[in-house]
Protein backbone atom coordinates (compact mmCIF):
# COMPACT_ATOMS: atom_id res chain seq x y z
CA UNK A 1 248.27 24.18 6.15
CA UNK A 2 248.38 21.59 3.29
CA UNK A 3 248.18 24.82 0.92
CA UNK A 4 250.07 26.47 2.21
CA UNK A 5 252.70 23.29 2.20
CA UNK A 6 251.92 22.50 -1.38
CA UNK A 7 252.64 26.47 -2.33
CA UNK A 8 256.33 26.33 -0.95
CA UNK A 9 256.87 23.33 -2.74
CA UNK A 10 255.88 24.72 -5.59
CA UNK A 11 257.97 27.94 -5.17
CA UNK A 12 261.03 25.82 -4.22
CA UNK A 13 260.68 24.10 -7.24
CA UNK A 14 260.29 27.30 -9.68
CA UNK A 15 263.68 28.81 -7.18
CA UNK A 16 265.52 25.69 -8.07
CA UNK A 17 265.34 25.46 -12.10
CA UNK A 18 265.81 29.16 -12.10
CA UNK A 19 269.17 28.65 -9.84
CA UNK A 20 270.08 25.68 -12.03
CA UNK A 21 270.13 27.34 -15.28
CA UNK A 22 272.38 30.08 -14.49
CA UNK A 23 273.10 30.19 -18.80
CA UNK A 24 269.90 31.09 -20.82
CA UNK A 25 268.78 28.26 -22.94
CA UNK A 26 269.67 27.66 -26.80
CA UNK A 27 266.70 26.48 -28.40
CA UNK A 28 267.26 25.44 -32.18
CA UNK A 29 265.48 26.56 -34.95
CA UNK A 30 262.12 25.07 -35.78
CA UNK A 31 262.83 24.02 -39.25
CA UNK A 32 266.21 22.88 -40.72
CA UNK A 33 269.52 20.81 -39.23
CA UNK A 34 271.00 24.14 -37.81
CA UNK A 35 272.15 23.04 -34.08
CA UNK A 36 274.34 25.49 -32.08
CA UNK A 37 277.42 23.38 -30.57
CA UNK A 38 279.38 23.97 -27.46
CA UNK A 39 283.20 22.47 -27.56
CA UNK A 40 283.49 19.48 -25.13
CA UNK A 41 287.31 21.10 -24.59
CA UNK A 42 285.35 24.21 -22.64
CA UNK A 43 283.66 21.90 -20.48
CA UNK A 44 286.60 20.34 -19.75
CA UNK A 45 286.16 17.10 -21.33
CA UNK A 46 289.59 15.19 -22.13
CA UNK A 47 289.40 13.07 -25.97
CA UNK A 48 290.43 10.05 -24.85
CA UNK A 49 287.51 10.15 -21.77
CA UNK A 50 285.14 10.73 -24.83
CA UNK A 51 286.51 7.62 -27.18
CA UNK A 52 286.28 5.86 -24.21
CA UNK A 53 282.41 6.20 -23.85
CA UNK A 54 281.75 6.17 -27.47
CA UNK A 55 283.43 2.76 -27.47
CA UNK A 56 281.74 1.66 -24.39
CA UNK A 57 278.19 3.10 -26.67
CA UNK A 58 279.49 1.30 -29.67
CA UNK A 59 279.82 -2.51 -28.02
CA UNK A 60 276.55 -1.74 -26.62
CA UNK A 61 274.26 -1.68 -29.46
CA UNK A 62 273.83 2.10 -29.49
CA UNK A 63 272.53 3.39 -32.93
CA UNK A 64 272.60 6.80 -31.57
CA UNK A 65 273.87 9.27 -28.56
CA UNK A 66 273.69 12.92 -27.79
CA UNK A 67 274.94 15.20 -25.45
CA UNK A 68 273.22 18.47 -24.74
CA UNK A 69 274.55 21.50 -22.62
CA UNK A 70 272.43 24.17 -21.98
CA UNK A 71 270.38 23.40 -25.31
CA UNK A 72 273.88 23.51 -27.22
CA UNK A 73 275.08 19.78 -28.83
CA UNK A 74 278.64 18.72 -27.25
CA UNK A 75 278.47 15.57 -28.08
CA UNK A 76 276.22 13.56 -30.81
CA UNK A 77 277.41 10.41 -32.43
CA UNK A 78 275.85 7.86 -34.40
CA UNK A 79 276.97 4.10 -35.15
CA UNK A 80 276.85 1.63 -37.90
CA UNK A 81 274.90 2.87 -40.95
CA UNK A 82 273.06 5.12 -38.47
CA UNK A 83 273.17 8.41 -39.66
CA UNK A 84 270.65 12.05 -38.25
CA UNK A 85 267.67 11.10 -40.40
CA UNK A 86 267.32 7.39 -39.54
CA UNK A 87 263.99 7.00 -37.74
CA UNK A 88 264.02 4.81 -34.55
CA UNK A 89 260.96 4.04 -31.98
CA UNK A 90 261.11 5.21 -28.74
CA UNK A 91 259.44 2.31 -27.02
CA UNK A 92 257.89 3.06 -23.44
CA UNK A 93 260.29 6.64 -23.78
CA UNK A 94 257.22 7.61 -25.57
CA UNK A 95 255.01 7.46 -22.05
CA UNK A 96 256.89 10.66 -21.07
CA UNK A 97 255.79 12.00 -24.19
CA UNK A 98 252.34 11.57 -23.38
CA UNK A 99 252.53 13.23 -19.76
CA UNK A 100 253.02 15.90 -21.29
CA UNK A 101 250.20 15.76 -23.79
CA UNK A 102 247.68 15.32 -21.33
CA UNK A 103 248.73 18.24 -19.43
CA UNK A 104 248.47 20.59 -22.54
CA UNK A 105 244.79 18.78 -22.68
CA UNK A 106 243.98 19.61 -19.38
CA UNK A 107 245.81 23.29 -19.71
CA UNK A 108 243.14 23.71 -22.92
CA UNK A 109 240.51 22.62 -20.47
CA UNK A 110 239.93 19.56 -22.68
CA UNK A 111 240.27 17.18 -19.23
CA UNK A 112 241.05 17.37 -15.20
CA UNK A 113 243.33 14.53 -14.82
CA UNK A 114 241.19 14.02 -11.94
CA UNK A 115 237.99 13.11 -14.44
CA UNK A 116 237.25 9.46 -14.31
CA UNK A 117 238.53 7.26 -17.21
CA UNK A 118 235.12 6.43 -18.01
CA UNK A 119 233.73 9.60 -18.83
CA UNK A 120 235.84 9.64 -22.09
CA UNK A 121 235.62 5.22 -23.00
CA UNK A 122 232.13 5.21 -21.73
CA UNK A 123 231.06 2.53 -19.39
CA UNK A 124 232.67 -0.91 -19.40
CA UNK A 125 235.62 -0.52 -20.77
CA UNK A 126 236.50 -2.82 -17.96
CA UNK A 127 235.66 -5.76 -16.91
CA UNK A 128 235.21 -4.27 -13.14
CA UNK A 129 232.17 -3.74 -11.22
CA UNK A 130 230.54 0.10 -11.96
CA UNK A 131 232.19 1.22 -9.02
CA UNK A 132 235.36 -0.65 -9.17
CA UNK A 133 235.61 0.94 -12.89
CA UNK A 134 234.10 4.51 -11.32
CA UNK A 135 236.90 4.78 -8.92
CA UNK A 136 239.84 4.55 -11.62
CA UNK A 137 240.47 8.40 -13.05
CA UNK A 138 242.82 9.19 -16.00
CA UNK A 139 245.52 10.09 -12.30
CA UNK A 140 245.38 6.57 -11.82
CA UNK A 141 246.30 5.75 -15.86
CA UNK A 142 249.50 8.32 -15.56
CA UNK A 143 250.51 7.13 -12.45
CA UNK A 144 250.33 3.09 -13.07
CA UNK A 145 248.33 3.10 -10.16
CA UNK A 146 244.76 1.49 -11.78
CA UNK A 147 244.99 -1.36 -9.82
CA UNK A 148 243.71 -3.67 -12.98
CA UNK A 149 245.63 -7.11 -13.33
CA UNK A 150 248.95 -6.05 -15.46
CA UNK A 151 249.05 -10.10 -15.93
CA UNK A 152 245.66 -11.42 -16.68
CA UNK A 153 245.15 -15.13 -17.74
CA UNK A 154 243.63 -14.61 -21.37
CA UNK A 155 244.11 -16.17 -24.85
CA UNK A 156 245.70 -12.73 -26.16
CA UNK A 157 249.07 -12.99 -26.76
CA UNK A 158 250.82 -10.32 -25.02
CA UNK A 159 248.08 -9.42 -22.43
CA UNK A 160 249.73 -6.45 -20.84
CA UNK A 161 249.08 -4.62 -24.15
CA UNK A 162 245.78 -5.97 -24.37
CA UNK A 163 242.87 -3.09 -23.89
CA UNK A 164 239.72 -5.41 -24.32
CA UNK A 165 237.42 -5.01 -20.93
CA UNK A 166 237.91 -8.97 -21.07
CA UNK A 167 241.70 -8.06 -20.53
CA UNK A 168 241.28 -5.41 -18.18
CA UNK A 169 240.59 -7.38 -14.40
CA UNK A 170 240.10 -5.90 -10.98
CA UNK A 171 242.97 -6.40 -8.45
CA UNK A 172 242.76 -3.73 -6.16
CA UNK A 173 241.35 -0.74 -5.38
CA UNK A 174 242.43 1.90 -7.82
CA UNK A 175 245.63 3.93 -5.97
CA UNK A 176 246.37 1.31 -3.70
CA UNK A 177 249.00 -0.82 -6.12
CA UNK A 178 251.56 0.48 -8.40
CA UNK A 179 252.46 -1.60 -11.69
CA UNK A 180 253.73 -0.63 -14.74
CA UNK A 181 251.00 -1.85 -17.14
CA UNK A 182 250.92 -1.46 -20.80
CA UNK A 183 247.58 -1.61 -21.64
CA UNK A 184 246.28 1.10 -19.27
CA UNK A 185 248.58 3.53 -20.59
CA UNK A 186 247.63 2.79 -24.09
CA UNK A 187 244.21 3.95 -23.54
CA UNK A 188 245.63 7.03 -22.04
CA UNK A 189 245.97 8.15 -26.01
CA UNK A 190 242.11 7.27 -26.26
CA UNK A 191 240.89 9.63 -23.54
CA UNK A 192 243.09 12.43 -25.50
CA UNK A 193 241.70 11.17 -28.95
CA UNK A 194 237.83 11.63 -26.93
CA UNK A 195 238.46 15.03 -24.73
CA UNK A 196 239.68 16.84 -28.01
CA UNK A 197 237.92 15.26 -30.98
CA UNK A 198 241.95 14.67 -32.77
CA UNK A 199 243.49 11.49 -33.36
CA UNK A 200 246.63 11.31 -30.87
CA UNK A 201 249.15 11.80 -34.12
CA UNK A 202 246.52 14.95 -35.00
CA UNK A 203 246.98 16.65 -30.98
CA UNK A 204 250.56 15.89 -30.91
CA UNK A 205 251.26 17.46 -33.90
CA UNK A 206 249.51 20.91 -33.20
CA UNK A 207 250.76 21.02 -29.77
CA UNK A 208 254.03 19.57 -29.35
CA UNK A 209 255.56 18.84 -32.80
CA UNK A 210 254.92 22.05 -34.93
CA UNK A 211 256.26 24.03 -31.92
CA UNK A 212 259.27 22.54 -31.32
CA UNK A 213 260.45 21.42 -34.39
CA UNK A 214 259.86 18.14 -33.69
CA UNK A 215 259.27 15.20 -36.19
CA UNK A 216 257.61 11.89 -35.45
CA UNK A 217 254.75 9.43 -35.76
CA UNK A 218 252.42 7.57 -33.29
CA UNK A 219 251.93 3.59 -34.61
CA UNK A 220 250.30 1.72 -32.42
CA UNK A 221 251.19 3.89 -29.40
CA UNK A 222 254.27 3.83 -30.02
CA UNK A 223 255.97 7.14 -31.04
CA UNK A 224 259.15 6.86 -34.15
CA UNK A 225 261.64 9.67 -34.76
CA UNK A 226 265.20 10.38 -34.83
CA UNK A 227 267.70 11.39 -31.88
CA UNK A 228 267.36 14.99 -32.60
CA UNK A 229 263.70 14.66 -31.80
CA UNK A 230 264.09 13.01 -28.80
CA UNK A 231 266.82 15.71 -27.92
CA UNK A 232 264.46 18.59 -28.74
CA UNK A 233 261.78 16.81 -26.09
CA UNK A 234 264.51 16.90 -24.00
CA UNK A 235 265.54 20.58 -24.32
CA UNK A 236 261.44 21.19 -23.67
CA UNK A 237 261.42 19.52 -20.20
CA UNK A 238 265.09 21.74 -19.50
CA UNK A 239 262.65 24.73 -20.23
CA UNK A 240 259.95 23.87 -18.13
CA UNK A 241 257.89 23.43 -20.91
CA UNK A 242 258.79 26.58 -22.61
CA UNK A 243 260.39 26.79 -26.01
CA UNK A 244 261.99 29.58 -26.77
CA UNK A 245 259.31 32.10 -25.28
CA UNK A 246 256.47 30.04 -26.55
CA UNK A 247 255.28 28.26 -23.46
CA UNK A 248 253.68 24.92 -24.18
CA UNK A 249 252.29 23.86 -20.81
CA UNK A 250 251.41 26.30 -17.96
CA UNK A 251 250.24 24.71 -15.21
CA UNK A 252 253.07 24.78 -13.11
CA UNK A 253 251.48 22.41 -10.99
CA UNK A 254 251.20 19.80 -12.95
CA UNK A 255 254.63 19.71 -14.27
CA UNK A 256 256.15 19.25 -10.40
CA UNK A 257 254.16 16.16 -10.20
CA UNK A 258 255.17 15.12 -13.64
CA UNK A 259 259.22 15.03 -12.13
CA UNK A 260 257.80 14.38 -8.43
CA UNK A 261 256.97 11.38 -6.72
CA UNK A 262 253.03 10.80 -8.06
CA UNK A 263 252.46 8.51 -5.11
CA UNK A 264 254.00 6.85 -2.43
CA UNK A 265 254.19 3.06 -3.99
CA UNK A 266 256.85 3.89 -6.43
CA UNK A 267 258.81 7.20 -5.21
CA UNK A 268 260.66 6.87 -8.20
CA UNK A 269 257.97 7.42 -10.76
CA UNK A 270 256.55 10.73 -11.83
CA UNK A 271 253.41 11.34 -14.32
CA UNK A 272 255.22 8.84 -16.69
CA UNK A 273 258.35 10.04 -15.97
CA UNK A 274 261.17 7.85 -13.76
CA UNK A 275 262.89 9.88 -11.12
CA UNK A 276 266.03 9.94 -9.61
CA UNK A 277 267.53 10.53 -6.14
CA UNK A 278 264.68 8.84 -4.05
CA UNK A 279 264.68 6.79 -1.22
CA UNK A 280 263.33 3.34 -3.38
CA UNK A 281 262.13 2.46 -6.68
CA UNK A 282 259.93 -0.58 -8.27
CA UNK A 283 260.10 -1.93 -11.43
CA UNK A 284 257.85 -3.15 -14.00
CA UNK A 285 256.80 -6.63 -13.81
CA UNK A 286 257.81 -7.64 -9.97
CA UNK A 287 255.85 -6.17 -6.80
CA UNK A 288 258.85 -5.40 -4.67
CA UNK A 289 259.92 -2.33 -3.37
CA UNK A 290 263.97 -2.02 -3.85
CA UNK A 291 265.87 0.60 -1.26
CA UNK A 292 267.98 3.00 -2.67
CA UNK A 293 268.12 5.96 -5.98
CA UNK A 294 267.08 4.08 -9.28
CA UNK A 295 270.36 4.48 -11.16
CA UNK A 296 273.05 5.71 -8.52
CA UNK A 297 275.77 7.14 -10.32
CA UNK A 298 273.29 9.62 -12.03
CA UNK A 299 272.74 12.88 -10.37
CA UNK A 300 269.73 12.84 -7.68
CA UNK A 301 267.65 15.43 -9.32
CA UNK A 302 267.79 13.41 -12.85
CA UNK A 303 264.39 12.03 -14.26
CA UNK A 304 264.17 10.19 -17.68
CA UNK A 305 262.26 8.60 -20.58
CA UNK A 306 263.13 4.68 -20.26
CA UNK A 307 261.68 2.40 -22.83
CA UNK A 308 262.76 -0.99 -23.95
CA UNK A 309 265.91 -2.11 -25.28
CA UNK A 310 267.44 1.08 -23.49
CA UNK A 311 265.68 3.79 -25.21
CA UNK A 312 266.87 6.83 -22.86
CA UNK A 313 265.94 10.45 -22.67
CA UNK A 314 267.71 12.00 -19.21
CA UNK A 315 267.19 15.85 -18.20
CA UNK A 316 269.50 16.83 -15.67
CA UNK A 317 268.40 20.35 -14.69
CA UNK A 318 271.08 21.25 -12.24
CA UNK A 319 273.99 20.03 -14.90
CA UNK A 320 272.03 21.79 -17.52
CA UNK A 321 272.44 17.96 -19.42
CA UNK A 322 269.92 15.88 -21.77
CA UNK A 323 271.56 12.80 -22.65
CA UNK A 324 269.72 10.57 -25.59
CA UNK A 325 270.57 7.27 -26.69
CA UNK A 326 268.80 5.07 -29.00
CA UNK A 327 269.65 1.85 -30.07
CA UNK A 328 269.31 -2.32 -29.60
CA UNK A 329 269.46 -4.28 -26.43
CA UNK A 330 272.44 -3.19 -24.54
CA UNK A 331 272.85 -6.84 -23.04
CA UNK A 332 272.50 -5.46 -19.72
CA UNK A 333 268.66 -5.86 -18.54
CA UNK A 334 269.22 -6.22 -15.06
CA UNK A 335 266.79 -6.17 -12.91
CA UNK A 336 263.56 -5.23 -15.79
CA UNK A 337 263.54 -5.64 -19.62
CA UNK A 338 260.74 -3.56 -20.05
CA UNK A 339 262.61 -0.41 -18.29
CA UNK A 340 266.09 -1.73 -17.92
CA UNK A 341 268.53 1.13 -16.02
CA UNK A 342 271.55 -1.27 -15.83
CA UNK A 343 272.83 0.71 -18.62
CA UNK A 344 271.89 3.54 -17.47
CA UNK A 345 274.19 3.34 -14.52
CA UNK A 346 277.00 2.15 -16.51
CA UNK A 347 276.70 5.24 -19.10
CA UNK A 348 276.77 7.39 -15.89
CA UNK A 349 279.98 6.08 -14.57
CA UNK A 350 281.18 7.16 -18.33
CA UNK A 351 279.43 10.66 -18.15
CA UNK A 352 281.05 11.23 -14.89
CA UNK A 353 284.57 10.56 -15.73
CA UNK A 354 284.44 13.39 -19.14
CA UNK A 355 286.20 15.80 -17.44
CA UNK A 356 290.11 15.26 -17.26
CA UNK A 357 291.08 14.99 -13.89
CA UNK A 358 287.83 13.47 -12.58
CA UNK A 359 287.16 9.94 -10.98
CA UNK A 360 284.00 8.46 -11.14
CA UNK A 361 282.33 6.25 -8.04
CA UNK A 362 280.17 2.99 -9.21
CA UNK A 363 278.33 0.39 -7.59
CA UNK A 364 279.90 -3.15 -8.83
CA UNK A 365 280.31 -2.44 -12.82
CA UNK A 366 277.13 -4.77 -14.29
CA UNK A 367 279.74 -6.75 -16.25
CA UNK A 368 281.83 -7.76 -12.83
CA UNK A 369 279.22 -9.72 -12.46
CA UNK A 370 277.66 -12.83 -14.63
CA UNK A 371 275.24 -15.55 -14.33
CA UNK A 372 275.81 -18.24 -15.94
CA UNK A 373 273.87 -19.85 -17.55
CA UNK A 374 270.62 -17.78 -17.96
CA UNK A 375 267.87 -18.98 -19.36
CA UNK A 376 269.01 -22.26 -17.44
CA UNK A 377 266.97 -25.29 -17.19
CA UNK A 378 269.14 -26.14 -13.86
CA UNK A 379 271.21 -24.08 -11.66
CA UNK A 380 272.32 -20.40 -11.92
CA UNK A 381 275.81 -19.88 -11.20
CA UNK A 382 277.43 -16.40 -9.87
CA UNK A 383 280.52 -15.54 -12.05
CA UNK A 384 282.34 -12.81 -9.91
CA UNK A 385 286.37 -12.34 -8.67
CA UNK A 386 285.74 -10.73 -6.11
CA UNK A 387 284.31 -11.58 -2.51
CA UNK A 388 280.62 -12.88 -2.59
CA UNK A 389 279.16 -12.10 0.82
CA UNK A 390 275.46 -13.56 -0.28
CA UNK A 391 272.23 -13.26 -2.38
CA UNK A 392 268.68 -13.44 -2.57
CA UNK A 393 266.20 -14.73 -5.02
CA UNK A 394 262.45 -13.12 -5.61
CA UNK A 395 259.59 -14.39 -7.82
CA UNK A 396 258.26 -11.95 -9.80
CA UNK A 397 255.81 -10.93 -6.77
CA UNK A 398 258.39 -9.72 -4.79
CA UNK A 399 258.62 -13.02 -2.69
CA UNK A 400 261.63 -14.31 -1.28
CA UNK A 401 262.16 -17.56 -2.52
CA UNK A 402 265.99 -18.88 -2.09
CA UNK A 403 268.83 -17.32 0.07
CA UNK A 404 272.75 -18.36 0.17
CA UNK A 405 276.34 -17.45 0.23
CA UNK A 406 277.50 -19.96 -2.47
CA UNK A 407 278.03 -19.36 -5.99
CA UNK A 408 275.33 -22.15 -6.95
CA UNK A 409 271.86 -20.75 -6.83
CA UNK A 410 269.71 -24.01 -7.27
CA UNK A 411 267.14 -23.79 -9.09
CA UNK A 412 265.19 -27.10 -7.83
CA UNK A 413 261.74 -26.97 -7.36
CA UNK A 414 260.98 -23.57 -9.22
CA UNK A 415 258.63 -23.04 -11.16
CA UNK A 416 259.74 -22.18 -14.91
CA UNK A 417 259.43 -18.27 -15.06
CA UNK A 418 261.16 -14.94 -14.50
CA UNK A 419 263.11 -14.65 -11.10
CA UNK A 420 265.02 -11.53 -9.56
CA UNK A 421 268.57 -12.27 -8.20
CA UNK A 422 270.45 -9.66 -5.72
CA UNK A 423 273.72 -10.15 -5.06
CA UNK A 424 275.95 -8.83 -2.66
CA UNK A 425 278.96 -7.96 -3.15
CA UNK A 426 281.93 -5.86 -1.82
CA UNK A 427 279.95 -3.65 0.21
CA UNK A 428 277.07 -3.03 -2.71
CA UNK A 429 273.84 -4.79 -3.76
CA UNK A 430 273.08 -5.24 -7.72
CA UNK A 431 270.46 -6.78 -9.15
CA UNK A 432 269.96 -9.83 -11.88
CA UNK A 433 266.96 -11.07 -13.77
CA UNK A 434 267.09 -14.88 -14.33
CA UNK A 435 265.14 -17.28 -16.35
CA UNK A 436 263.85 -20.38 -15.45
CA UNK A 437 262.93 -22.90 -18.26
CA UNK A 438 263.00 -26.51 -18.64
């Protein structure tokens, strides 16, 4: 039964990106700056709708943005003295990267995702027990599901990106806590570097880069290109990891759970990939489960690339869309810094209002809202003019910790850290991050 389950899932999913690519792919050519470009005018897109989000891009830090239809560039803009050669990292983007990496190891027969982590770091490269550290499999690493401490007390200074066993704690069984944990992942790039004998710049290069025309650079896990490079990753996933005939990953299986739910913790995270459309979503650094699609105004069956300071690959298969942006801090965390998607629903209520005639639908617009001050050594206070009907307040375990109605959130008696505020507000719930320090 569970076969035959899995097998219609599978054929659903193969029925669905046929059905939503009813115009063959435009794939680029491997060397040069020769990009095929579709007119935003046929897609209906009215100018001043399109200065209107590149100003909205512009005031938000963006270095760089394309558009994508069907392969084909509609849009592609770059700010500042940005210009199509200027490198930029991807941040935690770059774990998407890597999914796919690991299936093309496991497609070679290199790994089983299903292989323990220890078989390729050798014993103790934890600081578990031998069958706390047995039970953890490279699954686990892809899926943020390890259940090693992603906040360790240690002497290093950023301990989530710490991969010393001394760093690397038991807190649960492995597969029974999601958290988005730095260090874990890291090593991912270490079990590739051991299965195939290649350092991770080496693998990436033969399988991904050279095939796709790709350009880029691995330094200390984190992967630096330009916008066209993230676009071409983009344009891979549209294909189902197939470029241009060449196909570059073929276990079908695997690349449904890389833009599936991976477990049921998170629904909205894939094999390093964040997904759209599902019922609830966590976030890095708090252990709370938040109701609802991860960045509403998006399309359900969007997944993306999220890294820090809103680095942003999204494939929307059933628009035909991969949307890049690259850039600084858009001054919109939200809820997570790490993986902020503020933005990301902002941009969306942009993206949906290209085409003349059309209206988009937001939740309240993240810059309705303000708290004031933040980092505050006393009191938040709510900044909205509209009706407040209430909030909530969270530590960064997902405990609730204050509850009112007023636009004072007191801050009395808190400890100095990082606190989650929802706030509701005309019908809709959005979410702040708020410092405490003293």
């Amino acid at each position: 039964m569970l076969r035959r389950v899995v097998l219609l899932c599978l054929l659903a999913f193969r029925l669905s990106t046929l059905f939503s690519q009813n115009t063959p792919l435009y794939f680029p050519p491997l060397v040069g700056n020769t990009w095929q470009t579709t007119s935003p005018a046929s897609l209906g897109f009215c100018p001043e709708r399109i200065d209107s989000l590149y100003n909205y891009l512009q005031n938000t830090h963006t270095k760089s943005f394309i558009l994508l239809k069907d392969g084909k560039i509609v849009l592609e803009r770059y700010f500042d003295a940005f210009t199509q050669d200027s490198i930029w990292y991807w941040a935690s983007a770059g774990k998407s990267l890597t999914a796919f990496l690991v299936g093309q190891a496991q497609d070679e027969g290199l790994l089983s995702i299903n292989d323990t982590t220890a078989q390729y770091l050798g014993a103790g490269w934890t600081s578990c027990t031998p069958e706390q550290e047995s039970a953890i499999t490279i699954r686990h690493q892809i899926t943020m599901t390890s259940g090693l401490d992603d906040t360790p007390v240690t002497s290093d200074p950023d301990p989530d990106d710490c991969t010393d066993p001394a760093c690397l704690q038991y807190l649960a069984p492995a597969g029974t806590r999601w958290a988005y944990h730095n260090a874990v992942y890291h090593l991912v790039h270490d079990v590739i570097e051991a299965a195939s004998g290649q350092t991770i710049n080496q693998f990436t290069k033969t399988r991904l880069l050279d095939k796709t025309g790709m350009r880029g650079l691995w330094l200390d896990h984190i992967m630096y290109g330009r916008a066209r490079d993230m676009a071409r990753y983009g344009l891979l996933m549209l294909g189902n990891g197939v470029w241009n005939g060449d196909t570059l990953l073929h276990n079908q299986n695997y690349l449904y759970d890389m833009w599936h739910p991976s477990q049921t913790l998170n629904r909205s995270y894939g094999y390093l990939w964040w997904l759209n459309g599902q019922p609830s979503y966590m976030m890095p650094g708090i252990q709370l489960t938040i109701p609802g699609p991860l960045i509403p105004n998006a399309p359900a069956d969007m997944y993306a690339a999220l890294g820090k300071n809103d680095q942003k690959i999204h494939v929307v298969p059933s628009k035909g869309w991969v949307v890049v942006r690259q850039g600084n801090d858009a001054g919109l965390s939200g809820l997570a810094g790490l993986v902020p998607v503020t933005f990301d629903n902002l941009l969306w209520y942009y993206l949906n209002t290209l085409q003349c005639g059309s209206v988009a639908t937001s939740e309240i617009e993240a810059t309705d809202i303000r708290i004031r001050p933040n980092p505050s050594a006393g009191d938040w206070i709510i900044n909205y003019s509209g009706t407040l009907e209430g909030w909530n307040l969270y530590d960064v375990q997902g405990r609730q910790v204050r509850s009112g109605q007023t636009v004072q959130v007191p801050a009395e008696g808190l400890m100095d850290g990082v606190y989650y505020l929802q706030v509701a507000a005309e019908g809709q719930k959005t979410w702040r991050r708020v410092v405490r320090v003293r």
